[in-house]
C-alpha atoms as a PDB file:
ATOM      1  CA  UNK A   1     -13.539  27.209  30.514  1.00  0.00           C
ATOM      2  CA  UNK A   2     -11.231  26.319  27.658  1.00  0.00           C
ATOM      3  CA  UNK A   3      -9.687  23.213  29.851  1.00  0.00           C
ATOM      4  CA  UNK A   4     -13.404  22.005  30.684  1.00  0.00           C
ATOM      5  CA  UNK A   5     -14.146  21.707  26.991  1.00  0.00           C
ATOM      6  CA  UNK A   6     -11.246  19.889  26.261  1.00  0.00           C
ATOM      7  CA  UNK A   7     -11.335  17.890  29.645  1.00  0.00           C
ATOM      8  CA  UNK A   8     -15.069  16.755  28.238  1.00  0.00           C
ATOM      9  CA  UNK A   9     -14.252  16.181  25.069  1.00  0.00           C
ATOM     10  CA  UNK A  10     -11.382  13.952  25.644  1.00  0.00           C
ATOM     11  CA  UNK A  11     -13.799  11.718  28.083  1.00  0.00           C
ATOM     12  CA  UNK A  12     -16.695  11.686  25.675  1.00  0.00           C
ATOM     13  CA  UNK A  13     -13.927  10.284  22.851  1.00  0.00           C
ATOM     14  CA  UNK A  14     -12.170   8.104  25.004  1.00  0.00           C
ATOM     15  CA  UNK A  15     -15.747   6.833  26.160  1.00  0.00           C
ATOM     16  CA  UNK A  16     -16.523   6.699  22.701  1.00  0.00           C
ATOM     17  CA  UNK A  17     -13.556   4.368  21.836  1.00  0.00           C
ATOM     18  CA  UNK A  18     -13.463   2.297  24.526  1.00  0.00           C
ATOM     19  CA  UNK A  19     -17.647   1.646  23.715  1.00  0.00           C
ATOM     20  CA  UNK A  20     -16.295   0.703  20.101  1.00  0.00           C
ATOM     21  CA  UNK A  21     -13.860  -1.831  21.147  1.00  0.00           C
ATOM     22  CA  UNK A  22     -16.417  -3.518  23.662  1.00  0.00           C
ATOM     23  CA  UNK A  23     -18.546  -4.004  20.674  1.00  0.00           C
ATOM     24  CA  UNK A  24     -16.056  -4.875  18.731  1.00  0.00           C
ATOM     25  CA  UNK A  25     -14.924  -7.989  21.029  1.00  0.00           C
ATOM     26  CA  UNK A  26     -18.431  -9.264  21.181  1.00  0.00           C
ATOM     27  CA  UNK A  27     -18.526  -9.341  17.600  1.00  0.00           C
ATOM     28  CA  UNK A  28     -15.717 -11.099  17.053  1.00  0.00           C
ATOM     29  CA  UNK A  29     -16.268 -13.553  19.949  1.00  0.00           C
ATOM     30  CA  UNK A  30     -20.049 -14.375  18.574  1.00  0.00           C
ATOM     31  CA  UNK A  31     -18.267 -15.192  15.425  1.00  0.00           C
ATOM     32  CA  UNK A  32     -16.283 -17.851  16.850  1.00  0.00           C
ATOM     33  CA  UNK A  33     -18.999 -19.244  18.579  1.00  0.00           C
ATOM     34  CA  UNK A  34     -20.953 -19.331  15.175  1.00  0.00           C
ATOM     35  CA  UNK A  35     -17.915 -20.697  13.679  1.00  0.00           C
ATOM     36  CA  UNK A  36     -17.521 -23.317  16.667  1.00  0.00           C
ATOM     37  CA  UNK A  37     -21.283 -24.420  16.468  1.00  0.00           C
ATOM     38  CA  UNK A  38     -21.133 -24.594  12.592  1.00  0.00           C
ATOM     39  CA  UNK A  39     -17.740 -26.570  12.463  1.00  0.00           C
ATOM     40  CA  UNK A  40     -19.364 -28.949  15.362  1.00  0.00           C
ATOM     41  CA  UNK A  41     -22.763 -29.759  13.020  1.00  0.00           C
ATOM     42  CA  UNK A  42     -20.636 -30.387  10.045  1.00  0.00           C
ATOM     43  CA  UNK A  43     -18.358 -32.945  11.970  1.00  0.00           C
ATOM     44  CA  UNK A  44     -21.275 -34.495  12.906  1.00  0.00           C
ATOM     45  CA  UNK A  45     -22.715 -34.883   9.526  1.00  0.00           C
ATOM     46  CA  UNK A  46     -19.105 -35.933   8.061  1.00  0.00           C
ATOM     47  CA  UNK A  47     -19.024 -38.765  10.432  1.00  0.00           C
ATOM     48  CA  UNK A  48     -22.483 -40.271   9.175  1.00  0.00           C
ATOM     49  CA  UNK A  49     -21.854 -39.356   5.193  1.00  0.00           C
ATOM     50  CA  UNK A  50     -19.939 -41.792   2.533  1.00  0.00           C
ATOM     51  CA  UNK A  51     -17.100 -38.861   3.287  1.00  0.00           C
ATOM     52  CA  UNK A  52     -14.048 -40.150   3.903  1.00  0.00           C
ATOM     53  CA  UNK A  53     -11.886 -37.262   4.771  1.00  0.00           C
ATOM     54  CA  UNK A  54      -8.201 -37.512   3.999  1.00  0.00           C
ATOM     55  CA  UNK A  55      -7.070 -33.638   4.412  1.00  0.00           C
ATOM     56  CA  UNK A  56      -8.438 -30.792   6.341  1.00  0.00           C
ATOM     57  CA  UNK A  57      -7.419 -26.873   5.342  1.00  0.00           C
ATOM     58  CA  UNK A  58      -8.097 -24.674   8.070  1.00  0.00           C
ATOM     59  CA  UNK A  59      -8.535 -21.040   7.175  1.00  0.00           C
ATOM     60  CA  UNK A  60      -7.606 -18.302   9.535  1.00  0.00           C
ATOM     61  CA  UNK A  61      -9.737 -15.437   9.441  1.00  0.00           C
ATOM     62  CA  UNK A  62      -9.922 -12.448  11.521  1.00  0.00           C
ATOM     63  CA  UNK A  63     -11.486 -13.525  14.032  1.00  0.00           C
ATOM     64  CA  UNK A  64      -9.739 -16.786  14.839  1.00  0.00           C
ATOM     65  CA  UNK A  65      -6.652 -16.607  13.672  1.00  0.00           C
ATOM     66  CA  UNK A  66      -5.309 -16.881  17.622  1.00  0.00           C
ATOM     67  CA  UNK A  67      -7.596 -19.633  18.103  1.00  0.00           C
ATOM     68  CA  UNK A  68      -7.544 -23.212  18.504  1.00  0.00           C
ATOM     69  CA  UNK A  69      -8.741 -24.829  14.955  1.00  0.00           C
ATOM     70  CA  UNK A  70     -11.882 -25.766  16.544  1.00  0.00           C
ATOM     71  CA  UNK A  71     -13.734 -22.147  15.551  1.00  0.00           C
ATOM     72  CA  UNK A  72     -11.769 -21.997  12.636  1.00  0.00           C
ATOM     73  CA  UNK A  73     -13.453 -22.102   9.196  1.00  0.00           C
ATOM     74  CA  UNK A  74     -12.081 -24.987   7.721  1.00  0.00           C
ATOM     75  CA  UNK A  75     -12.106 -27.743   4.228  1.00  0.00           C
ATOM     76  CA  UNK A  76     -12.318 -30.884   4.062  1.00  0.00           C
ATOM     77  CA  UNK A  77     -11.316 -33.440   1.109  1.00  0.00           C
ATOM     78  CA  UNK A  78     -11.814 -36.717   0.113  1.00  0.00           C
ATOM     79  CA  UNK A  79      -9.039 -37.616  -2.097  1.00  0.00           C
ATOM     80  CA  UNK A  80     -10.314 -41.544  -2.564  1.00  0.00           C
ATOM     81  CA  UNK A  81     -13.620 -40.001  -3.891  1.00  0.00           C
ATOM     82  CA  UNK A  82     -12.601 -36.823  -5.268  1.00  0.00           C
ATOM     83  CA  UNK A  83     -15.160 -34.988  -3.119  1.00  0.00           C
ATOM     84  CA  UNK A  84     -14.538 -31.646  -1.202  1.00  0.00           C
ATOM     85  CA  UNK A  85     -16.822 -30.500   1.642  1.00  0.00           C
ATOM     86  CA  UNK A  86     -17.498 -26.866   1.771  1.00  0.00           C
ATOM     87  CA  UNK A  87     -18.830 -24.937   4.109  1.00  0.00           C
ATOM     88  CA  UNK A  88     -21.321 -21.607   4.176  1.00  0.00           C
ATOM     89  CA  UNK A  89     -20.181 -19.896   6.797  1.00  0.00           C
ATOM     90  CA  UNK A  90     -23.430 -17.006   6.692  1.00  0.00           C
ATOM     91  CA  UNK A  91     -26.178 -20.160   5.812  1.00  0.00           C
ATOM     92  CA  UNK A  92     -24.592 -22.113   8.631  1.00  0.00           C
ATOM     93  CA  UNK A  93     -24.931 -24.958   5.897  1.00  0.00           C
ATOM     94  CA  UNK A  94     -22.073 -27.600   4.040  1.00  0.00           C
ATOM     95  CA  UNK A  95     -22.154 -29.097   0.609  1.00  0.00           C
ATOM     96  CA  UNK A  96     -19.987 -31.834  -0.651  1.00  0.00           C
ATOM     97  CA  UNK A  97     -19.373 -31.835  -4.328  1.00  0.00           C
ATOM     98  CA  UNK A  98     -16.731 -33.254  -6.623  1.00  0.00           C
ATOM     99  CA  UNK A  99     -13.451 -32.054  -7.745  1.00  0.00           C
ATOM    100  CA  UNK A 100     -14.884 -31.921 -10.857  1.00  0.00           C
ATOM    101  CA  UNK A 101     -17.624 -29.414  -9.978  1.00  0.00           C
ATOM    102  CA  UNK A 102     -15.332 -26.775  -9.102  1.00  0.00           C
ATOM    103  CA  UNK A 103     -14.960 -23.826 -11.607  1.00  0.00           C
ATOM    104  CA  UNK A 104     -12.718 -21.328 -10.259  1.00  0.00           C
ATOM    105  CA  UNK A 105     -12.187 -19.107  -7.636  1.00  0.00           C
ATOM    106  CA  UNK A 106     -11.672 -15.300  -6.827  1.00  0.00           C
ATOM    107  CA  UNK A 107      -9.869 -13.448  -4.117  1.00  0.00           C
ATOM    108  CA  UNK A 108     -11.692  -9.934  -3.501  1.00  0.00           C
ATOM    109  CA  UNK A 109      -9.304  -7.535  -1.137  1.00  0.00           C
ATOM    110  CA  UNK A 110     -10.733  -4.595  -0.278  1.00  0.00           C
ATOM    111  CA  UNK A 111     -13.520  -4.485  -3.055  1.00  0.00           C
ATOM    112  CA  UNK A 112     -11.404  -5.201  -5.881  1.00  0.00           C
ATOM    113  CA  UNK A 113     -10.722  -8.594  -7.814  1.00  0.00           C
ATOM    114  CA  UNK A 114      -6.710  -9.268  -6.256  1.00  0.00           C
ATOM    115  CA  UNK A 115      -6.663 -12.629  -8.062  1.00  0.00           C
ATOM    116  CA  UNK A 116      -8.527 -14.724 -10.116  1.00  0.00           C
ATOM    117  CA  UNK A 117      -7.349 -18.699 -10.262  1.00  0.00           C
ATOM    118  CA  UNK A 118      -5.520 -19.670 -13.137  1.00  0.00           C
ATOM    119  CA  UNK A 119      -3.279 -16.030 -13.366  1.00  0.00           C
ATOM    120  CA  UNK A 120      -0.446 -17.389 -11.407  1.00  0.00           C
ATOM    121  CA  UNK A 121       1.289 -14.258 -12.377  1.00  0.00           C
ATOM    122  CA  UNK A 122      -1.419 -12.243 -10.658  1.00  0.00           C
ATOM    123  CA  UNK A 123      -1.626 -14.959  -7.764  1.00  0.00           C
ATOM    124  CA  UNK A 124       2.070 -15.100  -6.662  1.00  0.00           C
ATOM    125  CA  UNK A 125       2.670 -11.020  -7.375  1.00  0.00           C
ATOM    126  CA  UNK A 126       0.012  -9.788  -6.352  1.00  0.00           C
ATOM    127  CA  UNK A 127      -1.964 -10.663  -2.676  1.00  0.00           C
ATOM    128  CA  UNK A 128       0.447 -13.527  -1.528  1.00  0.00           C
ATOM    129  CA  UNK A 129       3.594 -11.447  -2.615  1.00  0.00           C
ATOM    130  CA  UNK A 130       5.392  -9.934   0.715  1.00  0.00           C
ATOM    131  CA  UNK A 131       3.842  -6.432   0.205  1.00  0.00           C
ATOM    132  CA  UNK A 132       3.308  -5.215   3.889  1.00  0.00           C
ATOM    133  CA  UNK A 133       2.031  -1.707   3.139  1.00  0.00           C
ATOM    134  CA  UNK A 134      -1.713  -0.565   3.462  1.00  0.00           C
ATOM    135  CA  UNK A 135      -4.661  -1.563   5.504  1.00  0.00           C
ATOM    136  CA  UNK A 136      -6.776  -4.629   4.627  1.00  0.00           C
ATOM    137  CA  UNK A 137     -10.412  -4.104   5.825  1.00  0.00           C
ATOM    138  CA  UNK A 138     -11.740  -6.623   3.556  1.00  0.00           C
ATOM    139  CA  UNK A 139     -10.427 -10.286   2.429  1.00  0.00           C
ATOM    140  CA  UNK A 140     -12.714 -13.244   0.830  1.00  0.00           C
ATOM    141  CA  UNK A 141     -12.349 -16.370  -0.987  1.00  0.00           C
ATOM    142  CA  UNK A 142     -15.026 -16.886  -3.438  1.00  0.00           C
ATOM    143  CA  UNK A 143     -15.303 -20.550  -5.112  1.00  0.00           C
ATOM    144  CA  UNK A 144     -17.552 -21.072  -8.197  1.00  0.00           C
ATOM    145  CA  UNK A 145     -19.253 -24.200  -8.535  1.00  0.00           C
ATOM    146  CA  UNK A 146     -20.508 -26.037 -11.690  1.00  0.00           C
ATOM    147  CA  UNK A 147     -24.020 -26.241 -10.277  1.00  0.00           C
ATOM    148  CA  UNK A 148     -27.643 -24.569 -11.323  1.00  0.00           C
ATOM    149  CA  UNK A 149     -28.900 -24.196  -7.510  1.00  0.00           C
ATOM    150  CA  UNK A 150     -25.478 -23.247  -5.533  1.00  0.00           C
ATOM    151  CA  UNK A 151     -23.476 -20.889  -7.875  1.00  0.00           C
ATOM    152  CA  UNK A 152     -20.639 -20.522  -5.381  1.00  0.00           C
ATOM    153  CA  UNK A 153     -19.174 -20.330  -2.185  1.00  0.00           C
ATOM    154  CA  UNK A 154     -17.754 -17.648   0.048  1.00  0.00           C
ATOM    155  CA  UNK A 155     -15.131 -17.456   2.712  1.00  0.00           C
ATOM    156  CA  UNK A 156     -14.735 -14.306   4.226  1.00  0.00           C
ATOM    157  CA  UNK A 157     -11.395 -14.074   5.720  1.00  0.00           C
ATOM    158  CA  UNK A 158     -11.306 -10.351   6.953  1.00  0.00           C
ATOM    159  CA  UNK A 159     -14.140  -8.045   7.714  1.00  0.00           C
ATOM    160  CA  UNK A 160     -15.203  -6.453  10.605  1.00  0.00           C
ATOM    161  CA  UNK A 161     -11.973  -4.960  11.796  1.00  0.00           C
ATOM    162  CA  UNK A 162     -11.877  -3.055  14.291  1.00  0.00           C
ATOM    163  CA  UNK A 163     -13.940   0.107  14.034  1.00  0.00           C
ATOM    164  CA  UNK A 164     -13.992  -0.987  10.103  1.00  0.00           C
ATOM    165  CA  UNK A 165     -10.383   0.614  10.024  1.00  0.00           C
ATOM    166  CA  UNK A 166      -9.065  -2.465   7.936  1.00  0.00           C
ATOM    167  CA  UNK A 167      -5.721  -4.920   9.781  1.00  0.00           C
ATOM    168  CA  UNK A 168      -2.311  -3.296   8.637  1.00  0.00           C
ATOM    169  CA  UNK A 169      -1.035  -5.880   5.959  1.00  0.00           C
ATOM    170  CA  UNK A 170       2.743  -5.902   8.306  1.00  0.00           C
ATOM    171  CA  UNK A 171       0.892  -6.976  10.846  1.00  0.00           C
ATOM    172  CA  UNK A 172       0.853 -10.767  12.228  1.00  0.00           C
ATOM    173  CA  UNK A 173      -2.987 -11.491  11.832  1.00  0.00           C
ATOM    174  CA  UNK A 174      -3.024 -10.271   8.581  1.00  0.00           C
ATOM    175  CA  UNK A 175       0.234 -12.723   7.934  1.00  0.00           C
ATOM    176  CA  UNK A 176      -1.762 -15.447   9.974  1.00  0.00           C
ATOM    177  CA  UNK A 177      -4.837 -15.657   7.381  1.00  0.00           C
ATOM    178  CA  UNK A 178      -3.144 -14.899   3.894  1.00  0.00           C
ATOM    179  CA  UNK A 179      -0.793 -17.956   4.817  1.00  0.00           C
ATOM    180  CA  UNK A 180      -3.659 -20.455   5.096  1.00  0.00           C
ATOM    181  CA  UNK A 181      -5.382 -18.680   2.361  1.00  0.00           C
ATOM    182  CA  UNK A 182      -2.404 -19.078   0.196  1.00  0.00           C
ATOM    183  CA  UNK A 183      -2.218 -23.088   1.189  1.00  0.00           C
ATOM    184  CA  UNK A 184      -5.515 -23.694   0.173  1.00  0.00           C
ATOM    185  CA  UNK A 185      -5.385 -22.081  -2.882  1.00  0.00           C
ATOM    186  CA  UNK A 186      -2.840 -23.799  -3.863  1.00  0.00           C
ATOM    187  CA  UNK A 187      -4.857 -27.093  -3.211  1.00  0.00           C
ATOM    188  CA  UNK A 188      -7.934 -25.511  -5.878  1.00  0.00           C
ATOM    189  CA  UNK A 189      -5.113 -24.435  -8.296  1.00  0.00           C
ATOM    190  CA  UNK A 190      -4.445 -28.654  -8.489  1.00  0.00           C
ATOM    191  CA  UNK A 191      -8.140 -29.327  -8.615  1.00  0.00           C
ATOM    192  CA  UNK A 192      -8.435 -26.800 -11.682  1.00  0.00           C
ATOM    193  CA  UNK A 193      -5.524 -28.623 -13.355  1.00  0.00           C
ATOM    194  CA  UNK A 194      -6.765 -31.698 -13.024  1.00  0.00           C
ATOM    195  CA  UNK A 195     -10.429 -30.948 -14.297  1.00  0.00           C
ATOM    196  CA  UNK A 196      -8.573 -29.721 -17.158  1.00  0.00           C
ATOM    197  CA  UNK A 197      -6.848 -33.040 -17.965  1.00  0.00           C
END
């Protein structure tokens, strides 16, 4: 009797688990393809704007950072015009503004404030330092704008892990999206200096 119990137990948890990771992949794959369709409408409206792009950042988030850059959430910039294009990944909607209408920007990990731009200390220390240890279950960029009607932007670079345990920080997806983070940070860390000049 004892061996049933456990025999139906383990089948029920394994069920359980492999139910999880099912809906797991097809949340993760339909954000791709609402990445994909987003990135494919703002091309489109890039290529009839005044934009001219002259640099693309492509951000790696959970749930393309194996992908082609197609689905990827990406940047763009128009250094002649001092524009940026930024996208709203949840609105499925892009805004092009000028350098100069950039404030600042936060990094949240896990709930907490892990860097605010401008404290380079806390920026290079803290969440791009090499630490490897602990589990990441949330990551976002969030960029505030110098405008009444759109306060700010957010990127959200991990969420929806797997079973919401988090991505271990040693791991190479985690790796994968602070390394594109960290590039285009460093981009809005030049903007900032410049709209202080």
């Amino acid at each position: 009797m004892l061996v049933t119990f456990w025999l139906v137990f383990f089948v029920v948890f394994f069920g359980i688990l492999i139910i999880g990771f099912a809906i797991h992949q097809s949340n993760v794959s339909g954000a791709r393809n609402k990445q994909l369709e987003i990135n494919l409408k703002a091309n489109n409206t890039l290529k009839i704007s005044k934009f001219n792009e002259t640099k693309r950042f492509y951000i790696n988030d959970y749930a393309t950072h194996n992908q082609s850059n197609d689905c990827k959430k990406f940047v763009a910039v128009d250094n002649e015009n001092k524009q940026i294009c930024l996208i709203d990944y949840e609105k499925g909607s892009l805004i092009i503004i000028s350098f100069s209408e950039i404030l600042n920007y936060e990094i949240y990990e896990n709930g907490s404030n892990a860097t605010t731009g401008g404290n380079l200390g806390g920026l290079w220390s803290g969440i791009f330092a090499a630490e490897t240890e602990g589990m990441c279950k949330e990551l976002k960029l969030i960029i505030r704008l110098k405008k009444y009607d759109i306060s700010h932007i957010s990127y959200d670079i991990i969420s929806n892990t797997s079973m919401n345990m988090g991505i271990n920080k040693s791991t190479q997806p985690y790796r994968a999206c602070i390394s594109t983070l960290q590039e285009f940070v460093s981009f809005l860390e030049v903007i900032k200096s410049e709209n202080k000049e």
